[in-house]
N, C-alpha and C. Protein backbone atom coordinates (compact mmCIF):
# COMPACT_ATOMS: atom_id res chain seq x y z
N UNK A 1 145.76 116.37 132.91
CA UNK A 1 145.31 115.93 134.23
C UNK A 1 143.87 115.44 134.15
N UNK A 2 143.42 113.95 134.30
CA UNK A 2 142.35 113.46 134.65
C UNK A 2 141.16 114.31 135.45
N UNK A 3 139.83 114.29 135.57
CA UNK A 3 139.42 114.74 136.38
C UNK A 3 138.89 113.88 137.24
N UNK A 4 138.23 113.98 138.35
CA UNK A 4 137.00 113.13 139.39
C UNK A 4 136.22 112.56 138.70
N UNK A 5 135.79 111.47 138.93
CA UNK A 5 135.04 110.05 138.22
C UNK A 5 133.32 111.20 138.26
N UNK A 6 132.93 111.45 139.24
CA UNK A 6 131.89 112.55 139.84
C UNK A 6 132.35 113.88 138.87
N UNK A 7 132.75 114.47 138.51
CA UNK A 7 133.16 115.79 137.64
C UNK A 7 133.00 115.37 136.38
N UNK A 8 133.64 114.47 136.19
CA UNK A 8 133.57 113.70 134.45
C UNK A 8 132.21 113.58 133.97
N UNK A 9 131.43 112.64 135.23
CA UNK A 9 129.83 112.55 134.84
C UNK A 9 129.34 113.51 134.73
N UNK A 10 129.56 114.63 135.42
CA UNK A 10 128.57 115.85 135.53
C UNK A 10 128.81 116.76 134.43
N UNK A 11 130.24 116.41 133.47
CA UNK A 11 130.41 116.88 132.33
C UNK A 11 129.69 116.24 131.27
N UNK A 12 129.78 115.28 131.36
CA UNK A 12 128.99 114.06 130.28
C UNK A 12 127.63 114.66 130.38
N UNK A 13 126.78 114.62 131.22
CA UNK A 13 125.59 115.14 131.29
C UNK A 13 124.89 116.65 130.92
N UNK A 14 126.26 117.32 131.23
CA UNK A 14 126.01 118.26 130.41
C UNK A 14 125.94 118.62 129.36
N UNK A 15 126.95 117.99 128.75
CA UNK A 15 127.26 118.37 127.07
C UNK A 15 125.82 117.38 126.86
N UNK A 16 125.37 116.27 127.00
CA UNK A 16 124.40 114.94 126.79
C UNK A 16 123.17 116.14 126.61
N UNK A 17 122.67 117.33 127.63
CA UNK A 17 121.84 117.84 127.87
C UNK A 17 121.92 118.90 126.88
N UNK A 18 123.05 119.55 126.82
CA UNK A 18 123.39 120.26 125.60
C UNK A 18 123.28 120.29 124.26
N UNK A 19 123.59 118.74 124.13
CA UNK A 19 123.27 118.26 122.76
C UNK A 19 121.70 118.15 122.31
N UNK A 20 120.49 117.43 123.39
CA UNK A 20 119.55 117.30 123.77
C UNK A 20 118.98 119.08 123.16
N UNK A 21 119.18 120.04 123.98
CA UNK A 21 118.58 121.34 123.79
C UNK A 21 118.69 122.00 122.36
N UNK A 22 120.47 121.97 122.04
CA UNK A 22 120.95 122.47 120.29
C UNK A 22 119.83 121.35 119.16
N UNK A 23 119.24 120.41 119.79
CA UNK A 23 118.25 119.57 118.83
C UNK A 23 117.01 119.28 119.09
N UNK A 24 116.54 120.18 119.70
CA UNK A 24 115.40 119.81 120.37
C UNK A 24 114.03 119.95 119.28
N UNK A 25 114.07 120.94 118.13
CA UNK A 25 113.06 120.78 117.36
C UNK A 25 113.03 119.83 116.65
N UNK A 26 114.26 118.86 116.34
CA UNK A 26 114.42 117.48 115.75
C UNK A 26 113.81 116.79 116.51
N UNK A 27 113.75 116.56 117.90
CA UNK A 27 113.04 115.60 118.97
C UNK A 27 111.55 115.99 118.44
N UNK A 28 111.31 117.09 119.03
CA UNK A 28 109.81 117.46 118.60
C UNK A 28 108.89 116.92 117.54
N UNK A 29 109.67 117.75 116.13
CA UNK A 29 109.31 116.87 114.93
C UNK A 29 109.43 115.21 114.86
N UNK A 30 110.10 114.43 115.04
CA UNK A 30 110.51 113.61 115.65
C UNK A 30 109.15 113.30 116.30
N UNK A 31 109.16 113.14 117.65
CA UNK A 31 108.12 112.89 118.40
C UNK A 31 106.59 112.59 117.96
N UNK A 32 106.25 113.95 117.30
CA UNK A 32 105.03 114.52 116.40
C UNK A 32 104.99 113.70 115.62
N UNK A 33 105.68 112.86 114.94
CA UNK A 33 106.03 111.71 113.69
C UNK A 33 105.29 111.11 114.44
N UNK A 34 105.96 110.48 115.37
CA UNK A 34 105.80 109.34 115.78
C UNK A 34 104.50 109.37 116.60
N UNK A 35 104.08 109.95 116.72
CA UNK A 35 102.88 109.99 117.30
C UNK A 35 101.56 110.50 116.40
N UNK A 36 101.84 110.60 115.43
CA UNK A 36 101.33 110.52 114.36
C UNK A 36 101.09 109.00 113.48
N UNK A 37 101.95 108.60 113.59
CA UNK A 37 102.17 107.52 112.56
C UNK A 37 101.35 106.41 113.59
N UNK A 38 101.94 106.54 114.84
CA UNK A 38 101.15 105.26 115.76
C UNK A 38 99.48 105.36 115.68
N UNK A 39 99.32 106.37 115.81
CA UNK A 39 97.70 106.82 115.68
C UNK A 39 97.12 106.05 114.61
N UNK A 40 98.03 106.08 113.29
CA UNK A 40 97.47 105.73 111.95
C UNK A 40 97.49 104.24 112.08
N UNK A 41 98.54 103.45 112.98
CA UNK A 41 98.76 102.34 113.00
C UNK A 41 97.69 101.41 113.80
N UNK A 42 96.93 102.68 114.68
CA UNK A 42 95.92 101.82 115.91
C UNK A 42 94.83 101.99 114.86
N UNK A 43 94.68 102.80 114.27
CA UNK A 43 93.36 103.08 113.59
C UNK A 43 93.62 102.35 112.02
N UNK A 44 93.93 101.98 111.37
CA UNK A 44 94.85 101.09 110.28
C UNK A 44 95.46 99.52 111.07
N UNK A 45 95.12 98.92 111.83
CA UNK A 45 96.00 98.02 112.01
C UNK A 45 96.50 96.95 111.19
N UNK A 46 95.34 96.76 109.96
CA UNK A 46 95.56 95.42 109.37
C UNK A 46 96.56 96.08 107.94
N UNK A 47 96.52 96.88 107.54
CA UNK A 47 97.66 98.12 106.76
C UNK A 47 98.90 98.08 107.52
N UNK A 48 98.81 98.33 109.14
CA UNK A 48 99.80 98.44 109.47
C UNK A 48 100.78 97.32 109.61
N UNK A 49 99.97 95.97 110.28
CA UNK A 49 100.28 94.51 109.99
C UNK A 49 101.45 93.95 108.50
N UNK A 50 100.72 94.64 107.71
CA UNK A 50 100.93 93.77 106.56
C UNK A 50 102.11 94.85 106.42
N UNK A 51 102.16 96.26 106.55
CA UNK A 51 103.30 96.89 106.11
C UNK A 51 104.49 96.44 107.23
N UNK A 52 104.37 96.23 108.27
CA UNK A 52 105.12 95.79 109.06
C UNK A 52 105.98 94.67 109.11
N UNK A 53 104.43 93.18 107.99
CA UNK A 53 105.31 92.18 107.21
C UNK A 53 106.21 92.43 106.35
N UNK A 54 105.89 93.24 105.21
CA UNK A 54 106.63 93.40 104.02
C UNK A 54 108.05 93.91 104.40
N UNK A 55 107.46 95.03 105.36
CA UNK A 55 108.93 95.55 105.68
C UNK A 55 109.90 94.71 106.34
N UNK A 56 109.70 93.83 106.96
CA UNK A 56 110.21 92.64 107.52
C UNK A 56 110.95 91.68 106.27
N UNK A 57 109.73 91.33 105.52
CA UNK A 57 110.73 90.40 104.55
C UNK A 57 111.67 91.04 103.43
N UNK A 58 111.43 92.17 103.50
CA UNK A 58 112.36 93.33 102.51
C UNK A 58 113.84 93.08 102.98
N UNK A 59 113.85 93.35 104.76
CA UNK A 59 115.17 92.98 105.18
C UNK A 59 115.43 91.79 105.62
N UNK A 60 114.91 91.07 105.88
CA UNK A 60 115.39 88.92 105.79
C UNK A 60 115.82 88.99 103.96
N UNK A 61 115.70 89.59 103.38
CA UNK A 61 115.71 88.88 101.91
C UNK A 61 117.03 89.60 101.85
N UNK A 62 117.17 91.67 101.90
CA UNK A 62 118.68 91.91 101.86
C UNK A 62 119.84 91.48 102.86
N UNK A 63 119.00 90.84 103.77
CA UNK A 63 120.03 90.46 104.83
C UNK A 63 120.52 89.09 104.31
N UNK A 64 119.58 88.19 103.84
CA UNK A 64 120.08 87.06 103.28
C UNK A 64 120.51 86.78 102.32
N UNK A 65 120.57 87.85 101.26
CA UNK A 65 121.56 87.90 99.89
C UNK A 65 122.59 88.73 100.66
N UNK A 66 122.94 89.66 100.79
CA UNK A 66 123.97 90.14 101.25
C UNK A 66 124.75 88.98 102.06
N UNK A 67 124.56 88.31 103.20
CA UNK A 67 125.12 86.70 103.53
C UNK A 67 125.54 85.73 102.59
N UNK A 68 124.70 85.86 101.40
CA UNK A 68 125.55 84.37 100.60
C UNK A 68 126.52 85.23 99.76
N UNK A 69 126.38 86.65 99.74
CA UNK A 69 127.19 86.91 98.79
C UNK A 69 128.89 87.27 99.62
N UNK A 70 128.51 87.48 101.06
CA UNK A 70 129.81 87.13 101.83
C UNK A 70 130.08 85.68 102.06
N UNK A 71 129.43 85.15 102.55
CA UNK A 71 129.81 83.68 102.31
C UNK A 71 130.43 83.15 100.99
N UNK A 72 129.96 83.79 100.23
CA UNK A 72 130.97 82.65 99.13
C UNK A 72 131.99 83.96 98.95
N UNK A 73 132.10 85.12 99.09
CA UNK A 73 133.22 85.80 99.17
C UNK A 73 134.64 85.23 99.88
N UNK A 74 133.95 84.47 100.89
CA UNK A 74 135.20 84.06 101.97
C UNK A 74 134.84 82.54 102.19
N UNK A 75 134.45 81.55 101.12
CA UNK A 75 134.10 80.06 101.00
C UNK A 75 135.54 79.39 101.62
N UNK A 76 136.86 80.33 102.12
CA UNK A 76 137.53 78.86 102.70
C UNK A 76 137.50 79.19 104.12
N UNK A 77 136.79 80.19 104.44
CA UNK A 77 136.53 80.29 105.91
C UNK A 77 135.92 79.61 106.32
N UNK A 78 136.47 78.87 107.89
CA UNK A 78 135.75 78.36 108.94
C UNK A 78 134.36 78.59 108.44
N UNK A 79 133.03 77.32 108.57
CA UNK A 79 131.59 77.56 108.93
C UNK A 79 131.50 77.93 107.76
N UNK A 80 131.78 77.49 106.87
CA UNK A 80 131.10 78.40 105.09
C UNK A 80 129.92 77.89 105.32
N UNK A 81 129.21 76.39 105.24
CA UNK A 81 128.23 75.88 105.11
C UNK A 81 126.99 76.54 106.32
N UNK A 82 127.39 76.61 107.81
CA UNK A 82 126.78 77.41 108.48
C UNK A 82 126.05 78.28 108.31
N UNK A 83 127.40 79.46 107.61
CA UNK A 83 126.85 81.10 107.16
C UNK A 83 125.93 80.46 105.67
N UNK A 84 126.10 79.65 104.74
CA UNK A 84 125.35 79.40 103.81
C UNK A 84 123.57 79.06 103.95
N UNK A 85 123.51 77.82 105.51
CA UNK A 85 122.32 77.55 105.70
C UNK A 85 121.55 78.91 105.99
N UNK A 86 122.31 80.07 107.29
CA UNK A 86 121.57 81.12 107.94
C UNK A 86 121.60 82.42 106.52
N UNK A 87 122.30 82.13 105.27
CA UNK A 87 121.46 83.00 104.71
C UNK A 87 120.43 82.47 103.42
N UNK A 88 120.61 81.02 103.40
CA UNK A 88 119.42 80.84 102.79
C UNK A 88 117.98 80.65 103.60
N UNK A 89 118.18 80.60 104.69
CA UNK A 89 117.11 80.69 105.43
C UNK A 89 116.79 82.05 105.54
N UNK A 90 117.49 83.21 105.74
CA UNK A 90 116.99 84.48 105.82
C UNK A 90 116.33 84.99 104.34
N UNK A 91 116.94 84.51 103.55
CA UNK A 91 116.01 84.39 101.95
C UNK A 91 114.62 83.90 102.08
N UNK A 92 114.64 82.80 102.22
CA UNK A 92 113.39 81.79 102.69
C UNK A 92 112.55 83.16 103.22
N UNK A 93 112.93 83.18 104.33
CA UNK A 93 111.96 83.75 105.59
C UNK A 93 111.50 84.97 104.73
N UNK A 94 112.32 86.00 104.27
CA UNK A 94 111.46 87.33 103.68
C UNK A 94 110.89 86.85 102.21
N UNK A 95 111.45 85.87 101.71
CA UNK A 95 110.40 85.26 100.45
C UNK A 95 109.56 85.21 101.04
N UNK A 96 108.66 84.40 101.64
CA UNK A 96 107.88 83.63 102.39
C UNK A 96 106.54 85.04 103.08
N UNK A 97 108.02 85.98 103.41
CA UNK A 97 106.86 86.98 104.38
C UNK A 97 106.69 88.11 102.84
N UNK A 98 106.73 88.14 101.84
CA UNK A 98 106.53 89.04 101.12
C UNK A 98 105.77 88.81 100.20
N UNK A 99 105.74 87.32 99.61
CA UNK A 99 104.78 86.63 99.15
C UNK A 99 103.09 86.83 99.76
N UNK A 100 103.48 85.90 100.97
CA UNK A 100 102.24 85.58 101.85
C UNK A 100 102.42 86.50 103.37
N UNK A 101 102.12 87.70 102.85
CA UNK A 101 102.27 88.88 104.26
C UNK A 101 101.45 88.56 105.09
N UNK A 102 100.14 87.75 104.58
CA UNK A 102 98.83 87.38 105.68
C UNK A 102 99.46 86.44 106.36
N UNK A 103 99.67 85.39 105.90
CA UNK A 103 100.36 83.96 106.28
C UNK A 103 101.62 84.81 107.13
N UNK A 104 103.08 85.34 106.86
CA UNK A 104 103.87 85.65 107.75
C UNK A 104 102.99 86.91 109.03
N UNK A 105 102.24 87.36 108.66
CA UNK A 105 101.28 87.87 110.08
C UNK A 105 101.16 86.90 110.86
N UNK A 106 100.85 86.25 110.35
CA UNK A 106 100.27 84.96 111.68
C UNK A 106 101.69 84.42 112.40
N UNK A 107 102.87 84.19 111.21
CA UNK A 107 103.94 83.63 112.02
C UNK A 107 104.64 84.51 112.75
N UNK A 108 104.34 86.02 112.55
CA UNK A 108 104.76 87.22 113.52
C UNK A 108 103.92 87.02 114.72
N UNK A 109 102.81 86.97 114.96
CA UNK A 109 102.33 87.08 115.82
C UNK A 109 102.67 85.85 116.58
N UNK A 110 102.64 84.54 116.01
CA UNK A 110 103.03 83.75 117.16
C UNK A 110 104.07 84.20 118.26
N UNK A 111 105.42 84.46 116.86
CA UNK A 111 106.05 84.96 117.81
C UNK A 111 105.93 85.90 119.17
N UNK A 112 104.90 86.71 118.40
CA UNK A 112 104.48 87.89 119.14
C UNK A 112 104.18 87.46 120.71
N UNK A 113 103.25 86.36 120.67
CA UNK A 113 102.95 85.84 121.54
C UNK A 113 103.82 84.91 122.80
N UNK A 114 104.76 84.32 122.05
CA UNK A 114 106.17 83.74 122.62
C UNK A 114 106.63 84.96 123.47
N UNK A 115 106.74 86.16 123.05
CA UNK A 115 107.70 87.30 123.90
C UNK A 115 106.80 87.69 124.41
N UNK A 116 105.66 88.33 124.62
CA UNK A 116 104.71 88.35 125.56
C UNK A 116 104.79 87.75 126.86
N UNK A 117 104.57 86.00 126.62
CA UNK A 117 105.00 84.69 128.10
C UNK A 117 105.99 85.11 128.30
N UNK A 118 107.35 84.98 127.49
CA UNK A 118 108.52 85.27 128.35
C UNK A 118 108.88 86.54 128.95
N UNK A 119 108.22 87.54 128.68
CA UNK A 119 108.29 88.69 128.98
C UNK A 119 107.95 89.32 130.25
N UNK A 120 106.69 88.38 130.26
CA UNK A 120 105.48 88.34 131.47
C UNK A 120 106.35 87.06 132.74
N UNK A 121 106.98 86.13 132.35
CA UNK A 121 107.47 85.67 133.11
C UNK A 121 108.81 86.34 134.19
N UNK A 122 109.49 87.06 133.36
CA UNK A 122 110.77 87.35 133.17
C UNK A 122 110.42 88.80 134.19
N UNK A 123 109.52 89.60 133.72
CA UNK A 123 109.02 90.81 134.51
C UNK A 123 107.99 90.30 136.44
N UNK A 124 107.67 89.63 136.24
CA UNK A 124 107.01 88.99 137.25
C UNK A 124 107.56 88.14 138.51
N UNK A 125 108.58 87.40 137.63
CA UNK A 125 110.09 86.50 138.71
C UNK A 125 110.77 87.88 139.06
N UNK A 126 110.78 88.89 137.97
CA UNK A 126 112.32 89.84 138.84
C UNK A 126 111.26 90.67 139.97
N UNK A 127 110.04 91.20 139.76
CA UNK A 127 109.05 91.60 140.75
C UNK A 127 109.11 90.84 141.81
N UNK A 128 108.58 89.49 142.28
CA UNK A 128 108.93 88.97 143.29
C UNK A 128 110.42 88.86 143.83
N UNK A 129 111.47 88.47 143.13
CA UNK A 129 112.38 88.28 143.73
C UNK A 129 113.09 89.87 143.90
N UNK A 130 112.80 90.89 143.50
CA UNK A 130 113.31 92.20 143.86
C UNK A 130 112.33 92.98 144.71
N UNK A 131 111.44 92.45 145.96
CA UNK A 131 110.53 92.48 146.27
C UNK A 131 110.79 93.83 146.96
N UNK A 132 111.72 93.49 147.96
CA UNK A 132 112.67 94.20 149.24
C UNK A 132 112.95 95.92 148.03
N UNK A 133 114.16 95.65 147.32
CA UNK A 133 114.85 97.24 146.71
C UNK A 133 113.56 97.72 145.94
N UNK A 134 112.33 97.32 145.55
CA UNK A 134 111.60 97.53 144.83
C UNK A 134 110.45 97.99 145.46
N UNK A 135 110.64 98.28 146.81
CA UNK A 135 109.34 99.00 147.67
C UNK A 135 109.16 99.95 147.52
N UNK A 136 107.73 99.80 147.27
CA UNK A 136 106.39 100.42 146.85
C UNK A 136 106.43 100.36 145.40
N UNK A 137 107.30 99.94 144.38
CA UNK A 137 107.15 100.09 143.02
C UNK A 137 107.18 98.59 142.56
N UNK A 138 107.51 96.84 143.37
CA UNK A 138 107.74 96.25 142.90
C UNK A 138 106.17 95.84 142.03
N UNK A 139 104.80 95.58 142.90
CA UNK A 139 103.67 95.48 142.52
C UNK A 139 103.17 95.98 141.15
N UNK A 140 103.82 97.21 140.34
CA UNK A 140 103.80 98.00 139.28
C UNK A 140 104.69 96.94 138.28
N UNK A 141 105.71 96.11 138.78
CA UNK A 141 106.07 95.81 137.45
C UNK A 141 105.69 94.13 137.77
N UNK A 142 104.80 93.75 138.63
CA UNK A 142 104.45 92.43 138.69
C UNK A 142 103.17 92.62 138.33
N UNK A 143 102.28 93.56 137.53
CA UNK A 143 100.98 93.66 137.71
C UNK A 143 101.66 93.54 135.57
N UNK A 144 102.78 94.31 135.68
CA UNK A 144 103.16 94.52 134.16
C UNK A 144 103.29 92.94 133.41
N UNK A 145 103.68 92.19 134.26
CA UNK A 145 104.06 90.79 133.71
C UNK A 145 102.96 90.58 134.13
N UNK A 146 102.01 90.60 134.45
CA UNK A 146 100.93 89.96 134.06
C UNK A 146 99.93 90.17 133.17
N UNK A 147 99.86 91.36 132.30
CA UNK A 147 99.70 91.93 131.86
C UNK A 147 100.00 91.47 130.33
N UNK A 148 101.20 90.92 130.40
CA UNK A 148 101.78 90.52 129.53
C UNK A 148 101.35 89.16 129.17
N UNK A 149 100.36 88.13 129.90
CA UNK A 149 100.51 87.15 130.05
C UNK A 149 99.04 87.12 129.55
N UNK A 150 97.75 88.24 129.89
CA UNK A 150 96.81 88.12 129.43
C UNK A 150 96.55 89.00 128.09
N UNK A 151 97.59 89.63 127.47
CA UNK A 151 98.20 90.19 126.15
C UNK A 151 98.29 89.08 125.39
N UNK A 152 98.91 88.14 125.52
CA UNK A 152 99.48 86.95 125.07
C UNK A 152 98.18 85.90 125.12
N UNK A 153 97.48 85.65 126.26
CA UNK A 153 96.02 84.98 126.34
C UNK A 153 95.33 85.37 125.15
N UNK A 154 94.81 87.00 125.13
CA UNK A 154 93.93 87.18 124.60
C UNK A 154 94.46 86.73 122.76
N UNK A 155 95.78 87.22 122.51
CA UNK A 155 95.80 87.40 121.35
C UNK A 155 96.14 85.66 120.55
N UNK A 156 96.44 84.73 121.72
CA UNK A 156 96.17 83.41 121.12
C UNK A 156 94.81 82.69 121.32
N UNK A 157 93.78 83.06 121.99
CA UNK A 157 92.64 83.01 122.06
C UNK A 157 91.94 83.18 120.26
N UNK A 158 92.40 84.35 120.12
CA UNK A 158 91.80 85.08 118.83
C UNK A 158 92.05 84.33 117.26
N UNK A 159 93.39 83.78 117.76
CA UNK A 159 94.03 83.44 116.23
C UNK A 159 93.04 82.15 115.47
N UNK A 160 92.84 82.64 114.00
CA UNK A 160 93.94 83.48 113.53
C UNK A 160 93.83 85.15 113.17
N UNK A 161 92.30 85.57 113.56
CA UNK A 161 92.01 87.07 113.05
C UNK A 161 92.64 87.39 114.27
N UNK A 162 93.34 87.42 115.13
CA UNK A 162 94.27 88.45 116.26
C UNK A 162 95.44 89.03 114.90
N UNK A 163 95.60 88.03 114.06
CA UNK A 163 96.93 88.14 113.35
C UNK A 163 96.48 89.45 112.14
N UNK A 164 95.84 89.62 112.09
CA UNK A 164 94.87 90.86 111.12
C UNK A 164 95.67 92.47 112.00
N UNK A 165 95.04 92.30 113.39
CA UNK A 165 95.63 93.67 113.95
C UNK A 165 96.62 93.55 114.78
N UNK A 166 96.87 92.36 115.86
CA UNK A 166 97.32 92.37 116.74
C UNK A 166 98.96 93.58 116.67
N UNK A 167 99.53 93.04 115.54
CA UNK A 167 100.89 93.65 115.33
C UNK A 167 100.89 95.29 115.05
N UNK A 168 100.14 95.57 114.21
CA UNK A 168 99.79 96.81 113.59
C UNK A 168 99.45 97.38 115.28
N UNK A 169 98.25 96.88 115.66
CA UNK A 169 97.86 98.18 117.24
C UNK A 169 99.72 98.29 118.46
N UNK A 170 99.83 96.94 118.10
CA UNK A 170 100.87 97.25 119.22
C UNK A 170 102.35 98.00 119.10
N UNK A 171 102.50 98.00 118.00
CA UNK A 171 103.63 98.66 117.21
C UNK A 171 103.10 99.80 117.18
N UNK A 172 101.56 100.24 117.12
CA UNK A 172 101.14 102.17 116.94
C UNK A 172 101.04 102.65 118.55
N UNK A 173 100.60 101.59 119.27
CA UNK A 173 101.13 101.49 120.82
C UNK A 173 102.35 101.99 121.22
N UNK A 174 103.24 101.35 120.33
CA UNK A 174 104.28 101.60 121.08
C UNK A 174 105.20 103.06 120.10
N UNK A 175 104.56 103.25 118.98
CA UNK A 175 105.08 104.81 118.05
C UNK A 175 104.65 105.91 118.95
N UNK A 176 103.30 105.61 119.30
CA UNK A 176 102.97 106.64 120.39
C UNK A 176 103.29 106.99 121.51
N UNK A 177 103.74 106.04 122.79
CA UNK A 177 104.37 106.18 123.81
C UNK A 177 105.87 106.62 123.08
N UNK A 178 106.78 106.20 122.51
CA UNK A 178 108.21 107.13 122.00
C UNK A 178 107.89 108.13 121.69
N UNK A 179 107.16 108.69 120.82
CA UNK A 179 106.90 109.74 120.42
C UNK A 179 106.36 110.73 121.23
N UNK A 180 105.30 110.52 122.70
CA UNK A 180 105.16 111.00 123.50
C UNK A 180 106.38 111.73 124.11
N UNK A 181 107.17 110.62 124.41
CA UNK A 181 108.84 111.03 125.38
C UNK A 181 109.52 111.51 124.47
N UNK A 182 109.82 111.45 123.08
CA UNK A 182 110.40 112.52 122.58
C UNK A 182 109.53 114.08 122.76
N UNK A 183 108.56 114.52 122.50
CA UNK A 183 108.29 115.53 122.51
C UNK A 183 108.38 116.07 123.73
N UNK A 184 108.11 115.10 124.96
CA UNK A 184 108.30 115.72 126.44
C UNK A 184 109.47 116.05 126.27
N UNK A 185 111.10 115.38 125.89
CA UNK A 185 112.15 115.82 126.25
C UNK A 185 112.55 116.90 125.07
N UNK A 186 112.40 117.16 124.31
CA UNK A 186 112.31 118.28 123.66
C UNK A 186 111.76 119.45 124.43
N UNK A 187 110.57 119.17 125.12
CA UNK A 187 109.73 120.52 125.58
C UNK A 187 110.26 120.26 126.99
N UNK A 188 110.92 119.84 127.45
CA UNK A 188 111.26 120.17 128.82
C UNK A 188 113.11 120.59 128.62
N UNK A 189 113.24 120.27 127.63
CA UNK A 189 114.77 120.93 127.21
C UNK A 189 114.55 122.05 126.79
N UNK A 190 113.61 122.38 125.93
CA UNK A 190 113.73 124.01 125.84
C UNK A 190 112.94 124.28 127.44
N UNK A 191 112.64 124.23 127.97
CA UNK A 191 111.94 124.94 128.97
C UNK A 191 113.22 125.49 129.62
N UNK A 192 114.03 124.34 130.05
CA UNK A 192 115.08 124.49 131.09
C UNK A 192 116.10 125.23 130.43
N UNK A 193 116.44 125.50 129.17
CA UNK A 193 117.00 126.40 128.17
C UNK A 193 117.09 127.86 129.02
N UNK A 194 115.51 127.77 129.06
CA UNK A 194 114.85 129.40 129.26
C UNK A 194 114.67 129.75 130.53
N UNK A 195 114.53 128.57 131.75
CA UNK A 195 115.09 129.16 132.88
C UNK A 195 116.43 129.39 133.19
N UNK A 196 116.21 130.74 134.53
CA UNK A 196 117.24 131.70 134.58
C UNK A 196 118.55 130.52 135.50
């Protein structure tokens, strides 16, 4: 016998919360990582940059041998030449970023900068146009897209030394905020453990 669409969820959430508590010193540790490592990344940025390149072209390069070596595995399939161009280009690209990690910094960061605008656009249109369901909180995520827009200013202003830290601070930026919320939900899962 099925249960209530409402009963089902409230099971899901439990066991979800359950699972959450039976692992909670993994979150913790976990967390503590990561908030560790971001620290090293704001204070290290141009280390963190370049490890961030390498590690990048490490996987464009296995991603793009692993591709030609399916591609010609299955050469009478539909699009052989297709899958051939997108994995010699994924070769290319982590050659390219593993070689010249300074040089692919800079072409990270452009990008960097591309998702920033669209980001800032994209957060700013749904702020205005969700003006109404979004009262009193829409201003918080239209202040965010903009935010995004002088993120993106400043760090093409700078180039090409933005491309030195820019990646490294915002990636330890962002190890630290996860790592924050893991350790909160760890420590608020055992808390609720231990109330009666």
């Amino acid at each position: 016998m099925s249960l209530p669409h409402g009963q089902r969820a409230t099971q899901i959430g439990a066991a979800a919360a359950n699972a959450v508590r039976e692992h909670s010193k993994f979150f913790l540790a976990e967390g503590i990582i990561l908030v560790l490592l971001g620290a090293l990344a704001i204070f290290l940025p141009l280390f963190a940059t370049i490890t961030i390149t390498i590690i990048l072209g490490w996987i464009f390069l296995a991603s793009g041998i692993i591709g030609m070596i399916a591609t010609f595995g299955a050469r009478l399939a539909p699009g052989f030449w297709w899958s051939l161009v997108s994995a010699l280009i994924a070769i290319a690209v982590g050659f390219v970023l593993l070689v010249e990690p300074i040089a692919g910094a800079l072409s990270l960061t452009l990008v960097l900068i591309i998702f920033f605008v669209f980001e800032g656009i994209a957060s700013a249109m749904y702020a205005l146009e969700h003006r109404r369901e979004l009262s009193g909180r829409w201003e918080w995520m239209f202040v965010s897209g903009i935010i995004d827009f002088v993120l993106a200013g400043i760090i093409f202003a700078g180039l090409p030394g933005t491309a030195a830290w820019a990646l490294g601070l915002l990636v330890g930026i962002n190890m630290i905020f996860g790592g924050v919320a893991l350790v909160a939900i760890a420590v608020h899962s055992r808390s609720a453990a231990r109330a009666p």
